[in-house]
PDB file of N, CA and C in Angstrom:
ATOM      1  N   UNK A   1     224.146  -6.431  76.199  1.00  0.00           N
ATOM      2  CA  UNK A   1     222.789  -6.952  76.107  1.00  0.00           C
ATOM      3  C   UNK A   1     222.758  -8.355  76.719  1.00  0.00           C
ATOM      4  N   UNK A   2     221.678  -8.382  77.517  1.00  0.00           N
ATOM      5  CA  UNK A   2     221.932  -9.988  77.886  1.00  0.00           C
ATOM      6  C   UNK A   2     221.160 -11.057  77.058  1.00  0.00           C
ATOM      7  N   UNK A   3     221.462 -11.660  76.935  1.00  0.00           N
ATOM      8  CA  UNK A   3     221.314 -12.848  75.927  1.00  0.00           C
ATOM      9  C   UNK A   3     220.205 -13.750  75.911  1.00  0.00           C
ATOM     10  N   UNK A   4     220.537 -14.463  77.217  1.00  0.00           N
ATOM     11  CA  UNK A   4     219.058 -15.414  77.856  1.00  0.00           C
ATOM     12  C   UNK A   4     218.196 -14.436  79.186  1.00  0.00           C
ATOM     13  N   UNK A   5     217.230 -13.659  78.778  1.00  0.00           N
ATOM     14  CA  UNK A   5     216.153 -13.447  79.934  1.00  0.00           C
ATOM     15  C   UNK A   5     215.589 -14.557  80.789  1.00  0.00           C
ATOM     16  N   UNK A   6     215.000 -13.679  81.424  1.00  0.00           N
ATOM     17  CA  UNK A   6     214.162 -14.454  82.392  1.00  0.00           C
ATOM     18  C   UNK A   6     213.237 -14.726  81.886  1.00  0.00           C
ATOM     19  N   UNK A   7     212.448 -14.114  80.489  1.00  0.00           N
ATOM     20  CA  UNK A   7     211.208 -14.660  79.718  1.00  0.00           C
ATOM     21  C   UNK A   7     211.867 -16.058  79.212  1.00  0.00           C
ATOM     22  N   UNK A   8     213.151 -16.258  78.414  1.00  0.00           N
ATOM     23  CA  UNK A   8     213.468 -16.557  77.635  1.00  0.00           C
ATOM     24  C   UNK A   8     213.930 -17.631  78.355  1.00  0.00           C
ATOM     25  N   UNK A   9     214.191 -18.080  79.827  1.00  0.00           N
ATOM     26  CA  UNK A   9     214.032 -18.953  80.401  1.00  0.00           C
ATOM     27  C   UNK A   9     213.561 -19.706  80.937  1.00  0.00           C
ATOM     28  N   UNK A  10     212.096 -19.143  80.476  1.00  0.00           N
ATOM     29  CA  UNK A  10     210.916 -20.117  81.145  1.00  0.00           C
ATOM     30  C   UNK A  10     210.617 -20.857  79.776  1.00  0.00           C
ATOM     31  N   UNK A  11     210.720 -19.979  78.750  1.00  0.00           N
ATOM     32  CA  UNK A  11     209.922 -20.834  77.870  1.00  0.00           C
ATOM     33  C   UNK A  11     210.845 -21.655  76.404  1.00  0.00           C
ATOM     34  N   UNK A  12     212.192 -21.686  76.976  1.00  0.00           N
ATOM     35  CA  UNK A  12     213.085 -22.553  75.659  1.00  0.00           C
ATOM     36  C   UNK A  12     213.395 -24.040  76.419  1.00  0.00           C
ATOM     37  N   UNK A  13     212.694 -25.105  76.148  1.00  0.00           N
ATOM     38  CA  UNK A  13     212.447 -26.457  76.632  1.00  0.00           C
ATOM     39  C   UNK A  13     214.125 -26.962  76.988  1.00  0.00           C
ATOM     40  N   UNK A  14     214.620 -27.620  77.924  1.00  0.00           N
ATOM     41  CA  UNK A  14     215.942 -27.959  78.528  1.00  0.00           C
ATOM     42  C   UNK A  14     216.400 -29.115  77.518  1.00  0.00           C
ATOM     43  N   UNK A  15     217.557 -29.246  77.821  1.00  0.00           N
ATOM     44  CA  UNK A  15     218.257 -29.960  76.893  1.00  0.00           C
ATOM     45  C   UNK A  15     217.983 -31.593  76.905  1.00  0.00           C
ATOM     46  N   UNK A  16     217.847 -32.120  75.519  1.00  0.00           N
ATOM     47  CA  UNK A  16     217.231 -33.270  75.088  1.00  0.00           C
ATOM     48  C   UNK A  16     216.255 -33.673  75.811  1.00  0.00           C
ATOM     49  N   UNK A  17     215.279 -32.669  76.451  1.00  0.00           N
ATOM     50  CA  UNK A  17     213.639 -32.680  76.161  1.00  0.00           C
ATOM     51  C   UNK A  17     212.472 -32.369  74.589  1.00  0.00           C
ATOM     52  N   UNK A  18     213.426 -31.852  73.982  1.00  0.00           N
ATOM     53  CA  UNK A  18     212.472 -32.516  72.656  1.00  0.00           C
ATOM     54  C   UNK A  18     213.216 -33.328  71.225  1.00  0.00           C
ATOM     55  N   UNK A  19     213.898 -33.852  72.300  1.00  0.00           N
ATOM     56  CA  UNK A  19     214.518 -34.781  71.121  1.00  0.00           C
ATOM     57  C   UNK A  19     213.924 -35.711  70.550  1.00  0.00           C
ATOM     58  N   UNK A  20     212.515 -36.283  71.042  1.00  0.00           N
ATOM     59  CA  UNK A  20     212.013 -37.298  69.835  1.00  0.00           C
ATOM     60  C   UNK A  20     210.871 -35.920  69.345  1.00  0.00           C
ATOM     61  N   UNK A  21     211.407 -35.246  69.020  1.00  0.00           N
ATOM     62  CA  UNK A  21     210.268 -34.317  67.721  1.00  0.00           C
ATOM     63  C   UNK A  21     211.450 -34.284  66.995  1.00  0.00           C
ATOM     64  N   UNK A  22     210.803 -34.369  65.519  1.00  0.00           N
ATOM     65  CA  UNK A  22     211.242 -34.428  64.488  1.00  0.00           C
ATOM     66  C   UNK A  22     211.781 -32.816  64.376  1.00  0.00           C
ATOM     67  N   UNK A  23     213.264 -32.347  63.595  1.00  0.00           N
ATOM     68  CA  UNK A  23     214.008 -31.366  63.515  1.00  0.00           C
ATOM     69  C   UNK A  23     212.732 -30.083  63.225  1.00  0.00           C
ATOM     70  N   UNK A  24     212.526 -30.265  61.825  1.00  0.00           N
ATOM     71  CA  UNK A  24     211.508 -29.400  61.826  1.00  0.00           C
ATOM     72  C   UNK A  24     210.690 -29.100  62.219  1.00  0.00           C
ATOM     73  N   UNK A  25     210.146 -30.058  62.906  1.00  0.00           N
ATOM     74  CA  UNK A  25     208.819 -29.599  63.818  1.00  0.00           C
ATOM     75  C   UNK A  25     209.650 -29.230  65.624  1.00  0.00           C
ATOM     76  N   UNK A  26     210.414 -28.530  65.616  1.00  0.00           N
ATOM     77  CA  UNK A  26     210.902 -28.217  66.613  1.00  0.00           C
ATOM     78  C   UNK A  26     210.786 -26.468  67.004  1.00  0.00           C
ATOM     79  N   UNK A  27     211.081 -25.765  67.541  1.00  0.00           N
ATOM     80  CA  UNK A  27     210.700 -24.528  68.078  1.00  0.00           C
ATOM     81  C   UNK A  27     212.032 -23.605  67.983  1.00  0.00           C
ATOM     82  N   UNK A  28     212.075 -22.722  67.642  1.00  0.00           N
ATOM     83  CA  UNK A  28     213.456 -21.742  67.844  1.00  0.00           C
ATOM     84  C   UNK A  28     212.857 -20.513  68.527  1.00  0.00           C
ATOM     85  N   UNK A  29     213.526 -20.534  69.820  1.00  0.00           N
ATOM     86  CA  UNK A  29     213.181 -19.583  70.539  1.00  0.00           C
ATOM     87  C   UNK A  29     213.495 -17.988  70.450  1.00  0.00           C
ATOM     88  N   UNK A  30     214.957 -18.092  70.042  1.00  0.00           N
ATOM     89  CA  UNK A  30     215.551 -16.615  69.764  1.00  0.00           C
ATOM     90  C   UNK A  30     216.821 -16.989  68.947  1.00  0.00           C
ATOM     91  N   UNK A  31     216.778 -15.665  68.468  1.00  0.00           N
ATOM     92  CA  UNK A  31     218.317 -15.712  67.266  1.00  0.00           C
ATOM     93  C   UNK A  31     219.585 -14.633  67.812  1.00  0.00           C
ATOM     94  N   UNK A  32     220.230 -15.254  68.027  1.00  0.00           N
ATOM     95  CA  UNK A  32     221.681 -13.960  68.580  1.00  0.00           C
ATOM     96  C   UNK A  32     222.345 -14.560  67.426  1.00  0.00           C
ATOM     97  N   UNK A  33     223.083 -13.017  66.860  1.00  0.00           N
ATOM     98  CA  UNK A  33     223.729 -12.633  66.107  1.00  0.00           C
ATOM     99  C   UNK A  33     224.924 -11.761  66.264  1.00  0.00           C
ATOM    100  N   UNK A  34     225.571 -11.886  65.610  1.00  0.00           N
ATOM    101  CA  UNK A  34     226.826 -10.930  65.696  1.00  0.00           C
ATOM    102  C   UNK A  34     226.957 -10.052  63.986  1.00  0.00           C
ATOM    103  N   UNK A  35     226.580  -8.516  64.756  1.00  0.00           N
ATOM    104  CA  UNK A  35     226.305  -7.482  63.517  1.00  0.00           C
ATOM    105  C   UNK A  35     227.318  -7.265  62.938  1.00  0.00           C
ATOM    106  N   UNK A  36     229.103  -7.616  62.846  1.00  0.00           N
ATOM    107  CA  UNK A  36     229.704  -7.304  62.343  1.00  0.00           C
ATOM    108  C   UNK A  36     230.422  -8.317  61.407  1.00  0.00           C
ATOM    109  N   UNK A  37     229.263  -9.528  61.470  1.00  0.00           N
ATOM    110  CA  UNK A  37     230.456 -10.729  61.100  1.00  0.00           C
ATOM    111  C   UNK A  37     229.026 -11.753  60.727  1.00  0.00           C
ATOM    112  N   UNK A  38     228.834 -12.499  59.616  1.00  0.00           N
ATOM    113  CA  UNK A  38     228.242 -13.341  59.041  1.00  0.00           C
ATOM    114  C   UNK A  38     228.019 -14.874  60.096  1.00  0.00           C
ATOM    115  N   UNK A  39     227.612 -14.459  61.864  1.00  0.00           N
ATOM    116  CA  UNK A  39     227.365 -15.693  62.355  1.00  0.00           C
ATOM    117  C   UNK A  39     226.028 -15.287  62.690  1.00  0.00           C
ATOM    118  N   UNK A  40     225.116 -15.991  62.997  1.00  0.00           N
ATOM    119  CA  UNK A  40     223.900 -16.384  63.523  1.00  0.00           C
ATOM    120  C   UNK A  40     223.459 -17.500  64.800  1.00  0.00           C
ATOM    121  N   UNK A  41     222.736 -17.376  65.424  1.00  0.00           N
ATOM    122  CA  UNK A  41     222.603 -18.839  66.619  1.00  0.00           C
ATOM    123  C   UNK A  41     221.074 -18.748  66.568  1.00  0.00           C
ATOM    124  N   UNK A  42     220.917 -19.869  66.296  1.00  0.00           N
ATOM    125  CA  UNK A  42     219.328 -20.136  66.492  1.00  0.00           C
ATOM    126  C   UNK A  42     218.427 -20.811  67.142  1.00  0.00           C
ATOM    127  N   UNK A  43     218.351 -20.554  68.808  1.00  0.00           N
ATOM    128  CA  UNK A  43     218.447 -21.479  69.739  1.00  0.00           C
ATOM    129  C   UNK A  43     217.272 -22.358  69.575  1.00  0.00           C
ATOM    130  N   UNK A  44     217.378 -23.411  69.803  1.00  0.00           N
ATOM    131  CA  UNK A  44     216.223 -24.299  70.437  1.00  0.00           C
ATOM    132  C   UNK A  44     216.320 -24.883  71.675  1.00  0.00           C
ATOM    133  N   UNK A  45     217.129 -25.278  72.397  1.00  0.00           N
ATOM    134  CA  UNK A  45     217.274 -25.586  73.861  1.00  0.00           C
ATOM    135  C   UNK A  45     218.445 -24.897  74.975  1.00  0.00           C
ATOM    136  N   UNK A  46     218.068 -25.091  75.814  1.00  0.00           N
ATOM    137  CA  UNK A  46     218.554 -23.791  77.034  1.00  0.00           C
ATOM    138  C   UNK A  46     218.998 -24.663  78.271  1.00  0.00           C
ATOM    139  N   UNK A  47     220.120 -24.850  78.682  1.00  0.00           N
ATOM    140  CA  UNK A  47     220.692 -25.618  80.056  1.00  0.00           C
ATOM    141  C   UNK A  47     221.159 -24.799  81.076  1.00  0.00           C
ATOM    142  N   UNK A  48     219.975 -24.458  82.162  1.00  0.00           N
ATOM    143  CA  UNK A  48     219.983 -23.185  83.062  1.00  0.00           C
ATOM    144  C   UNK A  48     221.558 -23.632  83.785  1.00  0.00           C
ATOM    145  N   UNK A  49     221.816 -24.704  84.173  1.00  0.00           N
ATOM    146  CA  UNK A  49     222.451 -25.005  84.769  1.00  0.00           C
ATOM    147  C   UNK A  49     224.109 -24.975  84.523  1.00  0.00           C
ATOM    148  N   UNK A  50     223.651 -24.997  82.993  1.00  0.00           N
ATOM    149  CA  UNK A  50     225.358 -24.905  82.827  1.00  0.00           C
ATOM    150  C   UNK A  50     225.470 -23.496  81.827  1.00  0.00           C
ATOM    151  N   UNK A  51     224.311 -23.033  81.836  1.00  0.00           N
ATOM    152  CA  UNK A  51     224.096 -21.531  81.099  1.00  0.00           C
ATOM    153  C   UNK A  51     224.856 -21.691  79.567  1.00  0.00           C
ATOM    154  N   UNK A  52     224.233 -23.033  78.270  1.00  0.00           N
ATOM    155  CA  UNK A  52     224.316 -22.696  77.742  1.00  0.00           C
ATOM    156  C   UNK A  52     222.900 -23.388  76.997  1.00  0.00           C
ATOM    157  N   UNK A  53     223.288 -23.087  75.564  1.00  0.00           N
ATOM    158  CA  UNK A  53     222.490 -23.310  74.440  1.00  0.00           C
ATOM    159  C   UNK A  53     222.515 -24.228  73.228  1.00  0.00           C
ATOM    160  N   UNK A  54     221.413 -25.071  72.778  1.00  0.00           N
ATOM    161  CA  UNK A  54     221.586 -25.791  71.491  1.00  0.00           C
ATOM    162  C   UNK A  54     220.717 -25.388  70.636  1.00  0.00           C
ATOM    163  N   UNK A  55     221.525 -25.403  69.336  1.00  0.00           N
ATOM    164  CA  UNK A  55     221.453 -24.179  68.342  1.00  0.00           C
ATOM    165  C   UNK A  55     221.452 -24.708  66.891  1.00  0.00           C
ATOM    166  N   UNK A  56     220.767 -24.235  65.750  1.00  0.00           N
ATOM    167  CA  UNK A  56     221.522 -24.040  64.458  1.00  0.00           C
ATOM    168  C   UNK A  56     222.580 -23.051  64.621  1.00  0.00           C
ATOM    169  N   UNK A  57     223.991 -23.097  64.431  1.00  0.00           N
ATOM    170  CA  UNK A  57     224.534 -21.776  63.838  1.00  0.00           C
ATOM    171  C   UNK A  57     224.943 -22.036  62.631  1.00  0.00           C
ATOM    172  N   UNK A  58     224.796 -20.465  62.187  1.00  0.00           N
ATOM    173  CA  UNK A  58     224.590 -20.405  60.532  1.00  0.00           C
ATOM    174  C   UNK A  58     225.712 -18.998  60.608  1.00  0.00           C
ATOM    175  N   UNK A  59     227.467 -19.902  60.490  1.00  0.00           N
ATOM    176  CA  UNK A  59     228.718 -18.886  60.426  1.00  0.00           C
ATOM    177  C   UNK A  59     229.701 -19.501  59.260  1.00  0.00           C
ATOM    178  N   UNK A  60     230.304 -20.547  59.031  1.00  0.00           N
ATOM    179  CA  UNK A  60     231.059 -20.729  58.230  1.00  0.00           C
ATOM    180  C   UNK A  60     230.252 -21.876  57.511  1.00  0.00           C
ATOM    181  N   UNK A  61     229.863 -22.257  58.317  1.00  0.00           N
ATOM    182  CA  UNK A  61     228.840 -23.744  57.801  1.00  0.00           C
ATOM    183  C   UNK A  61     227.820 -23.748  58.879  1.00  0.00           C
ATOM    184  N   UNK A  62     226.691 -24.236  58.138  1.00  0.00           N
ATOM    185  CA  UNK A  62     225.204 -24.368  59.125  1.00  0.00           C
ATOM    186  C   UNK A  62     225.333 -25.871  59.647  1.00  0.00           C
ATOM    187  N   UNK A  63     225.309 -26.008  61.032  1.00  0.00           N
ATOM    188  CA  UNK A  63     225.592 -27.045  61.467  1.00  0.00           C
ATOM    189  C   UNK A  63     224.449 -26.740  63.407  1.00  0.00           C
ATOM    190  N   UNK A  64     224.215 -27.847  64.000  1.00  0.00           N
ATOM    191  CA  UNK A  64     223.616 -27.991  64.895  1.00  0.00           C
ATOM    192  C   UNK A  64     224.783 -27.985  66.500  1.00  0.00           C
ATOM    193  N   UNK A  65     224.407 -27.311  67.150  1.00  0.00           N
ATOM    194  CA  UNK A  65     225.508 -27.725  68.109  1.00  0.00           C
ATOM    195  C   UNK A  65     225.568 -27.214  69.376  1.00  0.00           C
ATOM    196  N   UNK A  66     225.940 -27.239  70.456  1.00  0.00           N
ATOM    197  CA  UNK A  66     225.846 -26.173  71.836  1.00  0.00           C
ATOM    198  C   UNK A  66     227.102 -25.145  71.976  1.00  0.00           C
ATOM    199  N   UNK A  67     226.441 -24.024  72.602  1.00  0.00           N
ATOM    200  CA  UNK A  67     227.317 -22.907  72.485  1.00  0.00           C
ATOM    201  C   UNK A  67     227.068 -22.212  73.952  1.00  0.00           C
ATOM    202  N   UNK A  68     228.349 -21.990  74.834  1.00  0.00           N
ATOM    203  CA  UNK A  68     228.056 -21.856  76.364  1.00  0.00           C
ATOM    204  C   UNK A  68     227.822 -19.976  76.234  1.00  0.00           C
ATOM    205  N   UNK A  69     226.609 -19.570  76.791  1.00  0.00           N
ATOM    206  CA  UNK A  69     226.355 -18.326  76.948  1.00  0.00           C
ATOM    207  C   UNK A  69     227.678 -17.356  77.320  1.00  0.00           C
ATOM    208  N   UNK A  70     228.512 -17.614  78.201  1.00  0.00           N
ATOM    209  CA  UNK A  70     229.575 -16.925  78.846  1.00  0.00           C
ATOM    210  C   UNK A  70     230.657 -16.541  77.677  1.00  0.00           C
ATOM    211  N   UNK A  71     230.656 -17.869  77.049  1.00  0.00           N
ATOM    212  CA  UNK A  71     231.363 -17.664  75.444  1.00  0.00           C
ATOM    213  C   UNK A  71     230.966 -16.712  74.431  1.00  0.00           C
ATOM    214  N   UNK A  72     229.479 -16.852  74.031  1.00  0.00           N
ATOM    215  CA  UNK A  72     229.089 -15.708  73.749  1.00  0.00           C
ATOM    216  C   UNK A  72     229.137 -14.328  73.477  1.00  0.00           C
ATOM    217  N   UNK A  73     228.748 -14.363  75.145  1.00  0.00           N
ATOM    218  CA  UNK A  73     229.115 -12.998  75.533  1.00  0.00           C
ATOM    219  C   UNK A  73     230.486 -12.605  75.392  1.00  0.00           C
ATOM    220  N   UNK A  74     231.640 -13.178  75.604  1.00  0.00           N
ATOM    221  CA  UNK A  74     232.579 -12.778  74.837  1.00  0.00           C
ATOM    222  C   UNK A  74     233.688 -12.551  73.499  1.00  0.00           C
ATOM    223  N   UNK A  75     232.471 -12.903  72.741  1.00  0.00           N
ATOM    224  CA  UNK A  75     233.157 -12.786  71.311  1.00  0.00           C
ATOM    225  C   UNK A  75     232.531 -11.429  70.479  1.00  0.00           C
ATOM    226  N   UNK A  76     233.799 -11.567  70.232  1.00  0.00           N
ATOM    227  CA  UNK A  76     233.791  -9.915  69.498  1.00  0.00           C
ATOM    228  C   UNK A  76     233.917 -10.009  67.823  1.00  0.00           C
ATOM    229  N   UNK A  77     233.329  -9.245  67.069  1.00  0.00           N
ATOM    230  CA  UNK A  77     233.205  -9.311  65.317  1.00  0.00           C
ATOM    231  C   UNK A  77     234.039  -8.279  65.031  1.00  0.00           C
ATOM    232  N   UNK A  78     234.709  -8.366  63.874  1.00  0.00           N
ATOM    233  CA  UNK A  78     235.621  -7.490  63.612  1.00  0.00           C
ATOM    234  C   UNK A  78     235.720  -6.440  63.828  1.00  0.00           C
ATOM    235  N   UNK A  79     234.584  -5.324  64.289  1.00  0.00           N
ATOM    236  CA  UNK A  79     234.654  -4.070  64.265  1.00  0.00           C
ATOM    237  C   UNK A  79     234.327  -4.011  66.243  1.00  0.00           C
ATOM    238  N   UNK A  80     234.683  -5.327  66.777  1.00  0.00           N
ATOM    239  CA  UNK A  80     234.362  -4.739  67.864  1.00  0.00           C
ATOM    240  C   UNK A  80     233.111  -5.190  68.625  1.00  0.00           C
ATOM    241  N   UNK A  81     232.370  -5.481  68.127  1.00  0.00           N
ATOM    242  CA  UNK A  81     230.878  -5.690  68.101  1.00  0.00           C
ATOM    243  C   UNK A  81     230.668  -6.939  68.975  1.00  0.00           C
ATOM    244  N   UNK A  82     229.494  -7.025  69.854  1.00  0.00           N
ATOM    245  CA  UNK A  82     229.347  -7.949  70.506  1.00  0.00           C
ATOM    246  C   UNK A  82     228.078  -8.956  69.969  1.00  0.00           C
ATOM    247  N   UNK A  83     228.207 -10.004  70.541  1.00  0.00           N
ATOM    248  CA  UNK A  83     226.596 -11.187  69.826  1.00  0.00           C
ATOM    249  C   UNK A  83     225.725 -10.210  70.608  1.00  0.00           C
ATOM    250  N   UNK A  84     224.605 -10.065  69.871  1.00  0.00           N
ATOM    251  CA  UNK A  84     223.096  -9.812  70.460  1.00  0.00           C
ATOM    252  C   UNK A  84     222.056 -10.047  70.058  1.00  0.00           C
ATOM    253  N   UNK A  85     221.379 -10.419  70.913  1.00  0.00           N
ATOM    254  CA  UNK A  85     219.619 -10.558  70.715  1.00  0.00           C
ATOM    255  C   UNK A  85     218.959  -9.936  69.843  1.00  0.00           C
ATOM    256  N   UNK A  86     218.182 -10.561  68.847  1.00  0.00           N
ATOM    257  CA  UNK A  86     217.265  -9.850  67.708  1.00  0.00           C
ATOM    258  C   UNK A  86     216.120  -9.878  69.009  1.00  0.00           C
ATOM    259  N   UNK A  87     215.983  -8.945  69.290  1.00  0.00           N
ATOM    260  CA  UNK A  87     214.476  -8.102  70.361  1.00  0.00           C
ATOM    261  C   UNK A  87     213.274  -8.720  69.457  1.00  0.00           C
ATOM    262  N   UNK A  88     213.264  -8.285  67.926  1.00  0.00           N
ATOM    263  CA  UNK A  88     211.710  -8.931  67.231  1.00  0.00           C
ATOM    264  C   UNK A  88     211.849 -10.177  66.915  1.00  0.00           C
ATOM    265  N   UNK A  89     212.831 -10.625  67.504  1.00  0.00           N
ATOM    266  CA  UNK A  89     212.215 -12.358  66.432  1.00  0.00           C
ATOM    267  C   UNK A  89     211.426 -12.791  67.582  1.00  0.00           C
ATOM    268  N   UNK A  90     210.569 -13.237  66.673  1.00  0.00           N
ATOM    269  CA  UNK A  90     209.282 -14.162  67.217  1.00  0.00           C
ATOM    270  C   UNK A  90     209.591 -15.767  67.070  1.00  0.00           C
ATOM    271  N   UNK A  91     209.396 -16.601  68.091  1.00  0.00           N
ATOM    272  CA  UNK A  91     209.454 -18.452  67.802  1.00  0.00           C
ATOM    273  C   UNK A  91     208.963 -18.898  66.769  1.00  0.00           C
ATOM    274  N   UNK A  92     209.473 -19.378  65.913  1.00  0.00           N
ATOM    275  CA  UNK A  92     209.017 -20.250  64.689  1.00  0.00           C
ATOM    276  C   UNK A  92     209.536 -21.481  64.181  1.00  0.00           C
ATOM    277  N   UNK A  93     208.753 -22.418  64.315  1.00  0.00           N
ATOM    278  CA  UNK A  93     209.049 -23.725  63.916  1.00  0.00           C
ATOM    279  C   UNK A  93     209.946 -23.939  62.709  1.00  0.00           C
ATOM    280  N   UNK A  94     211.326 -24.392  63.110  1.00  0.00           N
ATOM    281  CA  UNK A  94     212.815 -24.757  62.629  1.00  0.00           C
ATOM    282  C   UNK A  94     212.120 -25.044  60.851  1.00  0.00           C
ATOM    283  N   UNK A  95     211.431 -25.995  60.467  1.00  0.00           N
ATOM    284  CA  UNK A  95     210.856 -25.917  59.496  1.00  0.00           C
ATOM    285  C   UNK A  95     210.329 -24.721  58.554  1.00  0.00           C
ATOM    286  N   UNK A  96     210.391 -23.624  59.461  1.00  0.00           N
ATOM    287  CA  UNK A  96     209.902 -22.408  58.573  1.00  0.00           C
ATOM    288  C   UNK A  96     210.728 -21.431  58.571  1.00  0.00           C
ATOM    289  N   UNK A  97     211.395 -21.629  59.187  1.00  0.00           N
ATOM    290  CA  UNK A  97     212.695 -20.824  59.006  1.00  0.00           C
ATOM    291  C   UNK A  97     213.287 -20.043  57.927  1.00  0.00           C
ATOM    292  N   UNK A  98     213.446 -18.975  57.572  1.00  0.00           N
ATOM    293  CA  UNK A  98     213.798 -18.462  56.174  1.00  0.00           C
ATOM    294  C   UNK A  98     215.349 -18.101  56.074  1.00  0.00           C
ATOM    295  N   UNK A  99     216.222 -19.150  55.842  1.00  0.00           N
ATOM    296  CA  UNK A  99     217.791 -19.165  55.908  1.00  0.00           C
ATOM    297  C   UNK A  99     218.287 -19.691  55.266  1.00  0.00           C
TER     298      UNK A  99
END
């Protein structure tokens, strides 16, 4: 599954372009997950250039941080399983987040 679209690249704002908005009032564009293993990524910014992402991830500890797409794509969850795209999540302001 690929990870960052071409929708999904027009519209997740580049890196430390919304850094003076306050955390919560910030945007999460999409959530990749890995179905076999208790991690989550919850992007808010997208660096076409170096193809990665800044994120909540919510895996051993919820912490803020960048995670390079290529990496991603190659990590595997115990049974095998690759990170993928939740298709229904819809953008919702980091503040409303239910996690």
């Amino acid at each position: 599954m690929k990870l960052i679209t071409k929708e999904l690249e027009k519209i997740i704002p580049e890196f430390y372009s919304s850094e003076d908005v306050a955390l919560e009032e910030k945007i999460v564009y999409a959530k990749f997950f890995l179905p076999d293993a208790d991690w989550t990524w919850f992007v808010l910014e997208y660096d076409k250039k170096s193809n990665s992402i800044f994120a909540l991830v919510d895996g051993l500890d919820r912490e803020l941080g960048y995670a390079s797409i290529e990496e991603l794509e190659q990590v595997r969850g115990r049974m095998g399983l690759h990170v993928e795209r939740d298709i229904y999540f819809k953008p919702v302001r980091y503040g409303d987040l239910n996690i």
